[in-house]
N, C-alpha and C. Protein backbone atom coordinates (compact mmCIF):
# COMPACT_ATOMS: atom_id res chain seq x y z
N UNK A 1 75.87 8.93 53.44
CA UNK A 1 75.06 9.98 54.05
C UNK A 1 75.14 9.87 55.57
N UNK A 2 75.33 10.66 56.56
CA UNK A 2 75.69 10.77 57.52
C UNK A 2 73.96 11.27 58.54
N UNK A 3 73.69 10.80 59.30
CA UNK A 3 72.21 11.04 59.69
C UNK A 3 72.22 10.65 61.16
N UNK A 4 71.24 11.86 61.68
CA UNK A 4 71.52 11.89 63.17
C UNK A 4 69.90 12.21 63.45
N UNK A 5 69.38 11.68 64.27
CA UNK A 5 67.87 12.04 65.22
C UNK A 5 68.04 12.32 66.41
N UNK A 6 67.09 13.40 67.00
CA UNK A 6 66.80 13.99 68.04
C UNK A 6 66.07 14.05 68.41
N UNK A 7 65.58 14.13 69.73
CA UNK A 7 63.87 13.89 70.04
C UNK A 7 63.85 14.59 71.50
N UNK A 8 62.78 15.80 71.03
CA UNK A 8 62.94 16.52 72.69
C UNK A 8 61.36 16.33 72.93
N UNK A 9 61.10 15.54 74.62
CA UNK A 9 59.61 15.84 74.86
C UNK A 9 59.16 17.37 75.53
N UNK A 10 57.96 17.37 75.10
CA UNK A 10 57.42 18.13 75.68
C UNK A 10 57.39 18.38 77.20
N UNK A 11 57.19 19.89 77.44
CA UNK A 11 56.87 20.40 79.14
C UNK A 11 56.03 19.88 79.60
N UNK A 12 55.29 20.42 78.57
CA UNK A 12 53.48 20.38 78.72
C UNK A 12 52.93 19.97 78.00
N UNK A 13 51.39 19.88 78.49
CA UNK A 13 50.74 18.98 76.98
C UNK A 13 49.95 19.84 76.51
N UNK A 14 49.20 20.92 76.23
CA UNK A 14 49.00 21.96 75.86
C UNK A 14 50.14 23.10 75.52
N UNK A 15 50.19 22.89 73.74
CA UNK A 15 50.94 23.92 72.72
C UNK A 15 50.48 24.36 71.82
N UNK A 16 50.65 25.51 71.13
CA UNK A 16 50.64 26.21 70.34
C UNK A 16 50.92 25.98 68.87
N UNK A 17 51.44 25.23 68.66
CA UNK A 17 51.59 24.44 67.53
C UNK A 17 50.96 23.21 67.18
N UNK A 18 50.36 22.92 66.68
CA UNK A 18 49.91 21.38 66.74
C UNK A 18 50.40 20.26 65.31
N UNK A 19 50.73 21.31 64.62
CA UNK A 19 51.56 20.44 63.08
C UNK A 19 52.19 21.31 62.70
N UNK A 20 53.47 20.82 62.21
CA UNK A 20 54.09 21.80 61.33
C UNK A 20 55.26 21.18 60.88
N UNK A 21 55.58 21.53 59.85
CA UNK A 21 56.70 20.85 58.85
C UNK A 21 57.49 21.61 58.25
N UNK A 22 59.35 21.42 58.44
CA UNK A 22 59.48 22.43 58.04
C UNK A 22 60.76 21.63 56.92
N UNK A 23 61.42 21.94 55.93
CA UNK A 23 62.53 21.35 55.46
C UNK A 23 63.53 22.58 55.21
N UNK A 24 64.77 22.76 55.51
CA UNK A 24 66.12 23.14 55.37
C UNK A 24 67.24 22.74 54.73
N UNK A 25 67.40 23.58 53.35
CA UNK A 25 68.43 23.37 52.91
C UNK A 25 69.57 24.31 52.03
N UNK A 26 70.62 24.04 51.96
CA UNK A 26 71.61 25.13 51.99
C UNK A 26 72.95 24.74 51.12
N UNK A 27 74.07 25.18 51.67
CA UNK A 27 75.30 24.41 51.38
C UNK A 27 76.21 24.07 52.66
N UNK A 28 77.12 23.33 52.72
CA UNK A 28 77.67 23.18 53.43
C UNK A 28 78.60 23.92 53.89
N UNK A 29 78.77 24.09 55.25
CA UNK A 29 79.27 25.71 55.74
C UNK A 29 78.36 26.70 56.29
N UNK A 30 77.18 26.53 55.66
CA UNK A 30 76.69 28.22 55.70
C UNK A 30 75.61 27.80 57.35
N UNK A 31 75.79 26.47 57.70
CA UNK A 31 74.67 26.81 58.77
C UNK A 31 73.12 26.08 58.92
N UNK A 32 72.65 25.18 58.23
CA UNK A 32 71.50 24.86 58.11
C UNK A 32 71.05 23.98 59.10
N UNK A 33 72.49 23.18 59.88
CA UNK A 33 72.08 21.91 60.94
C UNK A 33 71.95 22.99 62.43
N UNK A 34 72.21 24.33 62.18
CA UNK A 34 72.10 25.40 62.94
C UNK A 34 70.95 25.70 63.67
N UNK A 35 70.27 25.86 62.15
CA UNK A 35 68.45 26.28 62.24
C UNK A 35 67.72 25.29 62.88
N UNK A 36 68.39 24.11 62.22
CA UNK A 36 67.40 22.77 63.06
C UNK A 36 67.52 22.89 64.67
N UNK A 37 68.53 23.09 65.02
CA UNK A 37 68.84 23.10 66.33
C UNK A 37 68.44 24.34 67.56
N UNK A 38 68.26 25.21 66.69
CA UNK A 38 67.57 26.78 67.29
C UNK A 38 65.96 26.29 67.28
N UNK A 39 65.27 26.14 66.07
CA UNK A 39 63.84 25.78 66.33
C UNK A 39 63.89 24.71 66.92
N UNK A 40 64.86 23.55 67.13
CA UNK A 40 64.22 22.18 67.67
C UNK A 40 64.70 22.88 69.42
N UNK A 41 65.11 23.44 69.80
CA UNK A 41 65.21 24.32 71.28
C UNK A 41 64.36 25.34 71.70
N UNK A 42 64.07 25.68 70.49
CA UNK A 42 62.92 26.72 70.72
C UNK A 42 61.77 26.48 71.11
N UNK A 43 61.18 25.08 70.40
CA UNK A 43 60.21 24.47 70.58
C UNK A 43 60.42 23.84 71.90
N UNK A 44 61.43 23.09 72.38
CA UNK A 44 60.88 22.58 73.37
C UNK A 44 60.72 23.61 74.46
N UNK A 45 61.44 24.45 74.61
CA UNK A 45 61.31 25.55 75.92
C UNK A 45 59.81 25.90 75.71
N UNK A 46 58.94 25.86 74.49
CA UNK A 46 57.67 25.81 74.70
C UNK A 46 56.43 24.90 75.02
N UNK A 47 57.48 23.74 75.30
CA UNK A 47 56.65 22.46 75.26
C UNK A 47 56.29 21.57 74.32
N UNK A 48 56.42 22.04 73.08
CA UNK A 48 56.15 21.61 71.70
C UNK A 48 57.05 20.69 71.54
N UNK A 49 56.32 19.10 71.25
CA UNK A 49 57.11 17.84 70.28
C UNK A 49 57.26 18.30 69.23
N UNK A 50 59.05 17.72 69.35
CA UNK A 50 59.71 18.41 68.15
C UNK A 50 60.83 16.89 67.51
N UNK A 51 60.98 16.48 66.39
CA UNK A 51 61.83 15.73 66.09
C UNK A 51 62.34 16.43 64.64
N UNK A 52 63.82 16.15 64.39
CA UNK A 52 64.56 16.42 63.63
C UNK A 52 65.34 15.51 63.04
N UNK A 53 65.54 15.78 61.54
CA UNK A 53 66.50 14.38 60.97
C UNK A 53 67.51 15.37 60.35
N UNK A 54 68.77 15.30 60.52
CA UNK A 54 69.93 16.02 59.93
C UNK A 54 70.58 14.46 58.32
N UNK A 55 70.41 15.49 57.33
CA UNK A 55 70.73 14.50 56.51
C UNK A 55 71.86 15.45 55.62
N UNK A 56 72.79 14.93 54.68
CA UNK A 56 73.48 15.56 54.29
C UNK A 56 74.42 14.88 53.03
N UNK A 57 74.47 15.22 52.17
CA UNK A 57 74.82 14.72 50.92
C UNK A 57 76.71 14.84 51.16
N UNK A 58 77.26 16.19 50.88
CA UNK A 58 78.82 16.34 50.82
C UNK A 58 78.73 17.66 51.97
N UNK A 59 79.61 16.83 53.78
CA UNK A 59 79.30 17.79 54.43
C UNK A 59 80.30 18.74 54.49
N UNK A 60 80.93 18.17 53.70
CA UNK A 60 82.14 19.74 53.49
C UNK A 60 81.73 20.95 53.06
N UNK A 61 82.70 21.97 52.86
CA UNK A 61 81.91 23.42 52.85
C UNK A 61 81.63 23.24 51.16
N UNK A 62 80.38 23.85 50.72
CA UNK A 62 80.06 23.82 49.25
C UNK A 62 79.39 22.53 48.80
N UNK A 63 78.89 21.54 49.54
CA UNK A 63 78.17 20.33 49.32
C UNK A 63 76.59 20.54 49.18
N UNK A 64 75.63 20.11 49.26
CA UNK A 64 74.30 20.41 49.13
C UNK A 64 74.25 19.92 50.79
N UNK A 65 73.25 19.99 51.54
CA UNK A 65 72.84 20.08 52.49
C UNK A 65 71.26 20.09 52.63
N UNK A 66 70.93 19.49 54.01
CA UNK A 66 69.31 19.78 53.87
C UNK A 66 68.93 19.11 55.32
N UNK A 67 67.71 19.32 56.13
CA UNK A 67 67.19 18.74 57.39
C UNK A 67 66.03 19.21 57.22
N UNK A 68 65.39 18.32 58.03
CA UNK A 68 64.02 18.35 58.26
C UNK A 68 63.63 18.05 59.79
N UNK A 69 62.36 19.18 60.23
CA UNK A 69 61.97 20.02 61.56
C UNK A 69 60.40 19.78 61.47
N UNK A 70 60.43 18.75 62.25
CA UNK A 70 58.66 18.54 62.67
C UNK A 70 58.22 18.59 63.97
N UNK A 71 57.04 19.61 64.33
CA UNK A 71 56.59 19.97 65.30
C UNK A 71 55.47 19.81 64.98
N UNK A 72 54.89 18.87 66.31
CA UNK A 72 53.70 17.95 66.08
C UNK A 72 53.79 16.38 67.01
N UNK A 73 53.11 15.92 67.21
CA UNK A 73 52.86 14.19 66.81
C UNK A 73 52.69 14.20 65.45
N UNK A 74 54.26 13.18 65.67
CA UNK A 74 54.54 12.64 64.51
C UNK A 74 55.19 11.13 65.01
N UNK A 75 55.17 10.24 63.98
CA UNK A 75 56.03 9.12 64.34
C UNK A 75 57.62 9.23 64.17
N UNK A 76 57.76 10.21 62.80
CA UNK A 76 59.07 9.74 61.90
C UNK A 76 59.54 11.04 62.32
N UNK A 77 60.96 11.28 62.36
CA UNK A 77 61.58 12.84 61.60
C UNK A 77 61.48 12.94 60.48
N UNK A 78 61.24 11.56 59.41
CA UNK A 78 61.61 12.08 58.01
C UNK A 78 59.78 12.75 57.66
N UNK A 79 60.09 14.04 56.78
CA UNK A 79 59.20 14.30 55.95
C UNK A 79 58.87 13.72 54.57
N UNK A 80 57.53 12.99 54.93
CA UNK A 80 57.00 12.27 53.46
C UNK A 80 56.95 13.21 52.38
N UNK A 81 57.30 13.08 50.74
CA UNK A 81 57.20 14.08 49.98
C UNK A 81 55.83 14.55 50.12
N UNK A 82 55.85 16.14 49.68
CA UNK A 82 54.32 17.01 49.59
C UNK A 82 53.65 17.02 50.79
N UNK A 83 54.59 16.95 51.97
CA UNK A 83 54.15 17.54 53.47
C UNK A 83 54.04 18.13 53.71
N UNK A 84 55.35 18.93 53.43
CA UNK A 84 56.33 20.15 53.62
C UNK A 84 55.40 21.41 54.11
N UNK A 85 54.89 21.94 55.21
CA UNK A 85 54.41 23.43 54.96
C UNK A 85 55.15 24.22 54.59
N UNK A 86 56.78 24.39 54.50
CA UNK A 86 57.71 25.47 54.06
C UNK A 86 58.80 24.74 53.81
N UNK A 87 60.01 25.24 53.01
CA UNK A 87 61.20 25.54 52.59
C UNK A 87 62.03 26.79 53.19
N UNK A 88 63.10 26.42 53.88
CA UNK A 88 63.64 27.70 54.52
C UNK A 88 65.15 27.15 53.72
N UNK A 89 65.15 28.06 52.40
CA UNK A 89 66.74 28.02 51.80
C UNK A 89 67.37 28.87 51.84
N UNK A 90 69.18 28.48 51.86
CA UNK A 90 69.79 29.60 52.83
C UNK A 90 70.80 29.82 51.02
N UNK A 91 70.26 28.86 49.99
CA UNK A 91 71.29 29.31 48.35
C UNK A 91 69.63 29.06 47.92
N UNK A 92 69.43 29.74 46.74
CA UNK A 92 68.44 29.85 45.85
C UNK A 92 68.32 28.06 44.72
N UNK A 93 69.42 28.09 44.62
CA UNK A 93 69.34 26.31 43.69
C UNK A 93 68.81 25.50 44.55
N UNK A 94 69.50 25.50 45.77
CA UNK A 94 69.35 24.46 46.49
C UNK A 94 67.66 23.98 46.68
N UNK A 95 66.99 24.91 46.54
CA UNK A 95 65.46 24.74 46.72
C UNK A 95 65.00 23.55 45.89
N UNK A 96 65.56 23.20 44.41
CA UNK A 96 65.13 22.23 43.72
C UNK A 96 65.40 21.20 44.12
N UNK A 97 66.63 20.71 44.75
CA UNK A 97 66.71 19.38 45.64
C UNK A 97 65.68 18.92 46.49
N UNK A 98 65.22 20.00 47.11
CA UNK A 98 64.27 19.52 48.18
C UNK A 98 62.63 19.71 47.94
N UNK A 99 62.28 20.45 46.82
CA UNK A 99 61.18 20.71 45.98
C UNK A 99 59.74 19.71 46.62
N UNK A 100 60.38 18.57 46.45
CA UNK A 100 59.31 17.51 45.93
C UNK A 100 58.84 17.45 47.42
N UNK A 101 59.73 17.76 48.54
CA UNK A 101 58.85 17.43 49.77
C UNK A 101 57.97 18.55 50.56
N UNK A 102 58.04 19.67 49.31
CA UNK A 102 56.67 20.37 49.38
C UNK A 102 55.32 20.31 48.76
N UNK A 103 54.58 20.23 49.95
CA UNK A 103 53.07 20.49 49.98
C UNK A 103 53.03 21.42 48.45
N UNK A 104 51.51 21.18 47.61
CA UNK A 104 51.53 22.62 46.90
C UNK A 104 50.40 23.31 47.70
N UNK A 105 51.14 24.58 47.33
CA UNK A 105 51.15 25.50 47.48
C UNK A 105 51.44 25.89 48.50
N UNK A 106 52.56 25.11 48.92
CA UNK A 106 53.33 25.85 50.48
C UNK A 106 54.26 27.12 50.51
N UNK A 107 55.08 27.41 51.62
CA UNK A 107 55.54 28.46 51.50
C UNK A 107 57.02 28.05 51.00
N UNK A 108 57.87 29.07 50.09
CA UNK A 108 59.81 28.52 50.33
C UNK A 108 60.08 30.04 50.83
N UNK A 109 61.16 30.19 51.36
CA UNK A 109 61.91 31.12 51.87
C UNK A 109 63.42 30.73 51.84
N UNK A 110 63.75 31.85 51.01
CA UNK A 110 64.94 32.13 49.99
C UNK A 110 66.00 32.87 50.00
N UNK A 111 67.26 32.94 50.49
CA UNK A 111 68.04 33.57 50.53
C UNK A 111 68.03 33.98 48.70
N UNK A 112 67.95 35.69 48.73
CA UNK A 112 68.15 35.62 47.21
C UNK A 112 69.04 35.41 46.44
N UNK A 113 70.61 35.46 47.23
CA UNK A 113 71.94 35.56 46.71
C UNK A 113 71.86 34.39 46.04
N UNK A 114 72.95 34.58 45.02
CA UNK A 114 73.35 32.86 44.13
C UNK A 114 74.69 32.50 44.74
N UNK A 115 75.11 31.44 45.01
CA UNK A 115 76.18 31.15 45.67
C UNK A 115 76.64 29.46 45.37
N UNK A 116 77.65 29.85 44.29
CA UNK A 116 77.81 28.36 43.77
C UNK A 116 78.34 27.58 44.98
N UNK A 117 77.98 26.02 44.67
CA UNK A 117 78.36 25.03 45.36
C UNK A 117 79.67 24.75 44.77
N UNK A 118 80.27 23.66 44.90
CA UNK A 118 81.48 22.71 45.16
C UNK A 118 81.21 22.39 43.59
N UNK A 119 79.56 21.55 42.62
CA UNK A 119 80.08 21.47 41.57
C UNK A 119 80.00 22.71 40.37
N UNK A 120 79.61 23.33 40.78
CA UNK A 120 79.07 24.38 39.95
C UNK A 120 80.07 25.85 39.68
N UNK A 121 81.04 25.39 41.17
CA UNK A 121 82.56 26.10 40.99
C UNK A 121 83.54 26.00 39.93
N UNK A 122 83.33 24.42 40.15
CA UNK A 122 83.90 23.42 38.55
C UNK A 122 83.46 23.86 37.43
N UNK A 123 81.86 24.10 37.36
CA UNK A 123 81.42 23.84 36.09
C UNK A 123 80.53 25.11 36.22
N UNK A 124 80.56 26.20 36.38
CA UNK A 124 79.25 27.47 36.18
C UNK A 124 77.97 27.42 35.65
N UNK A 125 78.54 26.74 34.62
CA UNK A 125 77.63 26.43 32.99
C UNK A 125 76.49 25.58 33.86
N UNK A 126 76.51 24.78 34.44
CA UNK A 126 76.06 24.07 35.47
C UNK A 126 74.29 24.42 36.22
N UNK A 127 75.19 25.96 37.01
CA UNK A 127 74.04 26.31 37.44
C UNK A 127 72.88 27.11 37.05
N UNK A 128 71.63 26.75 37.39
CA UNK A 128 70.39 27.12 36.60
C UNK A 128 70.54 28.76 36.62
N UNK A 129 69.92 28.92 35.45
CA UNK A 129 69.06 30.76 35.59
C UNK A 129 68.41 31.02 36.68
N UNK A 130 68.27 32.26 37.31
CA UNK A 130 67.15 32.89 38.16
C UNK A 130 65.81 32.21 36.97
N UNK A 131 66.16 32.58 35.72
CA UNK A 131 64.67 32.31 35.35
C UNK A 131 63.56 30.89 35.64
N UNK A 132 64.90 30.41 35.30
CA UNK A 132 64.84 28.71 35.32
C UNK A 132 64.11 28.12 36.37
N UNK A 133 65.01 28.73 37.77
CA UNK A 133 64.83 28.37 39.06
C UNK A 133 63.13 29.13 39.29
N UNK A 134 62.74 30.23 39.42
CA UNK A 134 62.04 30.31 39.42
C UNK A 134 60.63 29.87 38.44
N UNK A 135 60.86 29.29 37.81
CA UNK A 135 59.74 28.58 36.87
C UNK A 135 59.68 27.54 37.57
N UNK A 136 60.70 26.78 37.80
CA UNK A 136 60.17 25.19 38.40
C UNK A 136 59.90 25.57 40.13
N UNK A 137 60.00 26.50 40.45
CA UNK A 137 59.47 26.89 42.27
C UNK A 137 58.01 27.14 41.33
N UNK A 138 57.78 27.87 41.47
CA UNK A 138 56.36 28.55 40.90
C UNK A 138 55.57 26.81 39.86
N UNK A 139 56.19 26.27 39.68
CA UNK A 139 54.95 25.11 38.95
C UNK A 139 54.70 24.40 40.54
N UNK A 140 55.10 24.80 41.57
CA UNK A 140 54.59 23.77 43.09
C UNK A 140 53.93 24.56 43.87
N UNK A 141 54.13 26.22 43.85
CA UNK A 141 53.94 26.89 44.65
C UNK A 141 53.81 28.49 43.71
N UNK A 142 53.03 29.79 44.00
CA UNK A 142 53.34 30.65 43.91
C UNK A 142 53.98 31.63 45.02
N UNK A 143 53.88 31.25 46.14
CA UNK A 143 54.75 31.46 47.13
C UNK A 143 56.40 31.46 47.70
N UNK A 144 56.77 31.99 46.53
CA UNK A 144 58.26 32.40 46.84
C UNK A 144 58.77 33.61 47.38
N UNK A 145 59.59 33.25 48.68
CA UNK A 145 59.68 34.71 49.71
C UNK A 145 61.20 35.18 49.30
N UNK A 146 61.50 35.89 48.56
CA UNK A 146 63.30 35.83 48.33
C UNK A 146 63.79 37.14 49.56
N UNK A 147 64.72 36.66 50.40
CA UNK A 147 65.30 37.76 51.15
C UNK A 147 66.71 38.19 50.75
N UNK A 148 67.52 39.24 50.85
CA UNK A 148 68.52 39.49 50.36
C UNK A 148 69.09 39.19 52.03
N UNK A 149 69.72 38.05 52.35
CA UNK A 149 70.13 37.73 53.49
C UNK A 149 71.61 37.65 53.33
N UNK A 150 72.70 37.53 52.28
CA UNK A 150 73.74 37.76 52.74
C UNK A 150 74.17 39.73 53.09
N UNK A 151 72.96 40.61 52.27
CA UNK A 151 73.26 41.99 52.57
C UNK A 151 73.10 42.03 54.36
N UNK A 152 71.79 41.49 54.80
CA UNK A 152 71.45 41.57 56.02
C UNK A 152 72.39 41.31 56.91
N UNK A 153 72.98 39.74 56.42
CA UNK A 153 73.85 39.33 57.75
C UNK A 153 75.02 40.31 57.49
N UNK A 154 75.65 40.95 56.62
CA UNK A 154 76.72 41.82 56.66
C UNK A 154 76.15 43.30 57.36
N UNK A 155 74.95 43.42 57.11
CA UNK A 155 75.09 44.68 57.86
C UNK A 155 74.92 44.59 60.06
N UNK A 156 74.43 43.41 60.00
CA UNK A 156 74.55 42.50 61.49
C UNK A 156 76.06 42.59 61.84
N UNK A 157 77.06 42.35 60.92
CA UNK A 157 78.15 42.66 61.47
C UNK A 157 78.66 41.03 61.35
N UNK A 158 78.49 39.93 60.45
CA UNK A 158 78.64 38.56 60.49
C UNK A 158 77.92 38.17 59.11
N UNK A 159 79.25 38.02 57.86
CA UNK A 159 78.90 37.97 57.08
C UNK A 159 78.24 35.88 57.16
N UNK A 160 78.91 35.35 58.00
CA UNK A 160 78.29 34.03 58.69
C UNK A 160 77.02 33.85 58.77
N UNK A 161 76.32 34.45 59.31
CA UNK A 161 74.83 34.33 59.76
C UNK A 161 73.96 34.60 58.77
N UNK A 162 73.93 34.21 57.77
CA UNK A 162 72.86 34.22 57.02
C UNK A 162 71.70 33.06 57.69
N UNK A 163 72.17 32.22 57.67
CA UNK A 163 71.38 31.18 58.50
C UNK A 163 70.19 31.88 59.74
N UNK A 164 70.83 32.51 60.42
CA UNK A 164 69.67 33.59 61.65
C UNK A 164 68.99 34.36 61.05
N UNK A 165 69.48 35.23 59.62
CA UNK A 165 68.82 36.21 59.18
C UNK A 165 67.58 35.69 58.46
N UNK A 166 67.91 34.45 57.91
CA UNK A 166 66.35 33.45 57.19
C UNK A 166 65.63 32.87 58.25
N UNK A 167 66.45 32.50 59.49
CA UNK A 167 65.46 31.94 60.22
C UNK A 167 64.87 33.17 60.55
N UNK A 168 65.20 34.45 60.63
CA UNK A 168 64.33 35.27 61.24
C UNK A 168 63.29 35.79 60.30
N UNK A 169 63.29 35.97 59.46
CA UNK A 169 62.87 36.60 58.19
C UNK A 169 61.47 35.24 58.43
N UNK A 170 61.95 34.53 58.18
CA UNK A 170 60.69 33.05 58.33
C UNK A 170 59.92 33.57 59.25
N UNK A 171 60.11 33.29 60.95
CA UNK A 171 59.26 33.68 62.15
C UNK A 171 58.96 34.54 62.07
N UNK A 172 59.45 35.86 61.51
CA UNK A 172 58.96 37.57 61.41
C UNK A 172 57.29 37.13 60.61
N UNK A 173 57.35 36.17 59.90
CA UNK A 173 55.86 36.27 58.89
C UNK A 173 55.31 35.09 59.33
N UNK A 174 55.84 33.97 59.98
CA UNK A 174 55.27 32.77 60.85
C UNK A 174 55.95 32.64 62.09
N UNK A 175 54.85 33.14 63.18
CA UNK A 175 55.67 33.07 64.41
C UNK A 175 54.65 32.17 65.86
N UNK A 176 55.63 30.87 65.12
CA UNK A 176 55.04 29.73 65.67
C UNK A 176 56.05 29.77 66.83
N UNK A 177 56.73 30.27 67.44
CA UNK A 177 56.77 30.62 68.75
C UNK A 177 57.63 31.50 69.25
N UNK A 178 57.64 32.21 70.59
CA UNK A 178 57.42 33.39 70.97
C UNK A 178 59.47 33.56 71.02
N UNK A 179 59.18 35.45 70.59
CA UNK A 179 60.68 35.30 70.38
C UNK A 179 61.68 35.22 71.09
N UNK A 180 61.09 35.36 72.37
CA UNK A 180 61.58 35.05 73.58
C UNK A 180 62.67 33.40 74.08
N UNK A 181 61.47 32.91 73.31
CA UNK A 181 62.08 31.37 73.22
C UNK A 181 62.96 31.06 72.82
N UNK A 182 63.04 31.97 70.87
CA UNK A 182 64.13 31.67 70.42
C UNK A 182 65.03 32.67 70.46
N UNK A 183 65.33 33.75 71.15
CA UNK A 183 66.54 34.26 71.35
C UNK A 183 67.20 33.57 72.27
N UNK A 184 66.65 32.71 73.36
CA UNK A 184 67.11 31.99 74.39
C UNK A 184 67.70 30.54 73.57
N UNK A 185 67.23 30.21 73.08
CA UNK A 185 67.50 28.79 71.89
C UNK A 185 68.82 29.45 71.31
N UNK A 186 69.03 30.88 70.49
CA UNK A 186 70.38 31.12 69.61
C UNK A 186 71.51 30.86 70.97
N UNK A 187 71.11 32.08 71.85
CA UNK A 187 72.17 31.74 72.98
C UNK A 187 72.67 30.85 73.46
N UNK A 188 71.63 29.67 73.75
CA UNK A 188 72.08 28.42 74.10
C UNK A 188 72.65 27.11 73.20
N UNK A 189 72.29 27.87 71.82
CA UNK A 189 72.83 27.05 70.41
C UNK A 189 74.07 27.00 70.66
N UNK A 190 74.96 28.35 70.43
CA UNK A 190 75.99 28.81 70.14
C UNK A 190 76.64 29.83 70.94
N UNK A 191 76.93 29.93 71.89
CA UNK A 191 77.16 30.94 72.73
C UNK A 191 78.08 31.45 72.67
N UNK A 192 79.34 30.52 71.94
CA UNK A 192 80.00 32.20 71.37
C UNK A 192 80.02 32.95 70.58
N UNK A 193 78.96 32.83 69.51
CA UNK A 193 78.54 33.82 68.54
C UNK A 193 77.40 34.20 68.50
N UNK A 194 76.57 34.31 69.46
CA UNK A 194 75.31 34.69 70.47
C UNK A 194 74.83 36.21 70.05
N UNK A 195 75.59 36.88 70.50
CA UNK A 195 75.75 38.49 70.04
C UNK A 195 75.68 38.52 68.46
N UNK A 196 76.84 38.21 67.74
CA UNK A 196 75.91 38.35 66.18
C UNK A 196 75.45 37.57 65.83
N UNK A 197 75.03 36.17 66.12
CA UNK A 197 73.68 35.77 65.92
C UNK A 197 72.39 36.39 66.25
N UNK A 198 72.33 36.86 67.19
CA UNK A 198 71.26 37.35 67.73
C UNK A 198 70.88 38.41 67.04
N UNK A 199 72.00 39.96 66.40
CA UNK A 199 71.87 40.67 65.57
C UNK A 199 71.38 40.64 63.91
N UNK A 200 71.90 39.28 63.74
CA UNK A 200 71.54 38.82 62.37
C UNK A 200 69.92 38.31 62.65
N UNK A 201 69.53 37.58 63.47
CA UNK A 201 68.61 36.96 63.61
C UNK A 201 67.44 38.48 63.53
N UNK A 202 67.76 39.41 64.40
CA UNK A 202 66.26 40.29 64.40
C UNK A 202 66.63 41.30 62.60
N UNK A 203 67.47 41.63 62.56
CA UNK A 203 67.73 41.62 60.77
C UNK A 203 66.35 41.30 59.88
N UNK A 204 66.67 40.04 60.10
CA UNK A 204 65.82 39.08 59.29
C UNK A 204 64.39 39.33 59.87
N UNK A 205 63.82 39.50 61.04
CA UNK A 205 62.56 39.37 61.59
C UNK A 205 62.44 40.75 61.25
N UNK A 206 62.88 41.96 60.83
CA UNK A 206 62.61 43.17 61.57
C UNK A 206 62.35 43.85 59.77
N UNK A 207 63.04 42.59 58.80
CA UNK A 207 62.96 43.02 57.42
C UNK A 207 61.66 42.70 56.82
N UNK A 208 61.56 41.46 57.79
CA UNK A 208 59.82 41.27 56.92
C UNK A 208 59.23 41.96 57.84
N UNK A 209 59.03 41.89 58.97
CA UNK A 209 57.65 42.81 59.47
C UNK A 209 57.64 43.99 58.94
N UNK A 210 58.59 44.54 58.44
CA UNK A 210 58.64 46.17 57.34
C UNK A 210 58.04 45.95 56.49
N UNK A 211 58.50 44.86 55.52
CA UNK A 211 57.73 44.20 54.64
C UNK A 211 56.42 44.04 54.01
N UNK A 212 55.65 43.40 55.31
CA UNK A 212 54.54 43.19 55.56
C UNK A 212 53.56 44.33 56.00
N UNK A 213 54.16 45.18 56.56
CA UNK A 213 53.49 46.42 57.01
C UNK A 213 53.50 47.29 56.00
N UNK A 214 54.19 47.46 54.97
CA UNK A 214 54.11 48.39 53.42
C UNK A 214 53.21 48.22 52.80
């Protein structure tokens, strides 16, 4: 397992956040050590202690994947199981890997697409039902947010960015900090795919606040 920590201090000592926990996970390829790195920038341009643990099972493309994003005083990056305030998944399976280090009744946020991994390419038979999957989310949580984020990031113009379109879709309904921050965080993430990141990213924010306003 390959594992990296980061630790940005704060501006200031007065923030807007005072706890928060977030876990990320995906496949490999699609972007998830991405997200860590947009909110862990985002946060600090707001002053907010932020630590991150990038952990990763098979980091080739189609491996399971996953990180964890704490904003707060905290000691550790790692999240203790049943911390978790959210799940931000960028494949729908992948949520059961990381299950246990949600809080109940926290939030997950779900790319809805199915998108086999590396073993499940091998073996189909393999991967769970929608039904399935959703029975064991729902015995931790009734809070499952499913976004159709690979339609989004294709109509952004970057079938890539699914990753921006969940992070946005997330902040559009929790907006633990200002978007200002993090359009400045994508830019400075990635700057040469800035432009459709940035397009994918309000996608995602602009689908739930519709959402939410219906």
């Amino acid at each position: 397992m390959s594992v990296r920590r980061r630790q940005y201090e704060p501006v200031r000592k007065e923030y807007a956040v005072k706890r928060y926990d977030i876990v990320l996970s995906g496949l490999g390829g699609q972007g998830v050590m991405t997200i860590a790195k947009v909110l862990a920038t985002a946060a600090s341009r707001e002053g907010v202690e932020v630590k991150y643990f990038e952990g990763t099972g098979m980091t080739q493309r189609g491996g399971g994947v996953f990180s964890f994003v704490r904003f707060g005083e905290t000691y550790s990056p790692r999240i203790p199981p049943e911390k978790a305030e959210a799940i931000i998944s960028l494949e729908i399976s992948e949520i059961i890997s990381v299950l246990h280090y949600l809080k109940p009744r926290g939030e997950i946020w779900s790319n809805s697409e199915k998108i086999h991994g590396y073993y499940t390419k091998l073996h189909p038979e393999l991967y769970p039902s929608q039904e399935r999957l959703e029975e064991v989310v729902r015995s931790k949580t009734p809070y499952l947010h499913l976004v159709p984020a690979n339609d989004l990031a294709q109509a952004a113009g970057s079938a890539q960015a699914v990753n921006m379109v969940m992070m946005g879709a997330f902040l559009g309904a929790n907006p633990l900090f200002r978007t200002d921050s993090v359009t400045a965080a994508i830019e400075e993430t990635n700057p040469k795919f800035a432009s459709s990141n940035l397009e994918a990213f309000w996608k995602g924010y602009r689908f739930i606040r519709k959402e939410k306003a219906a």
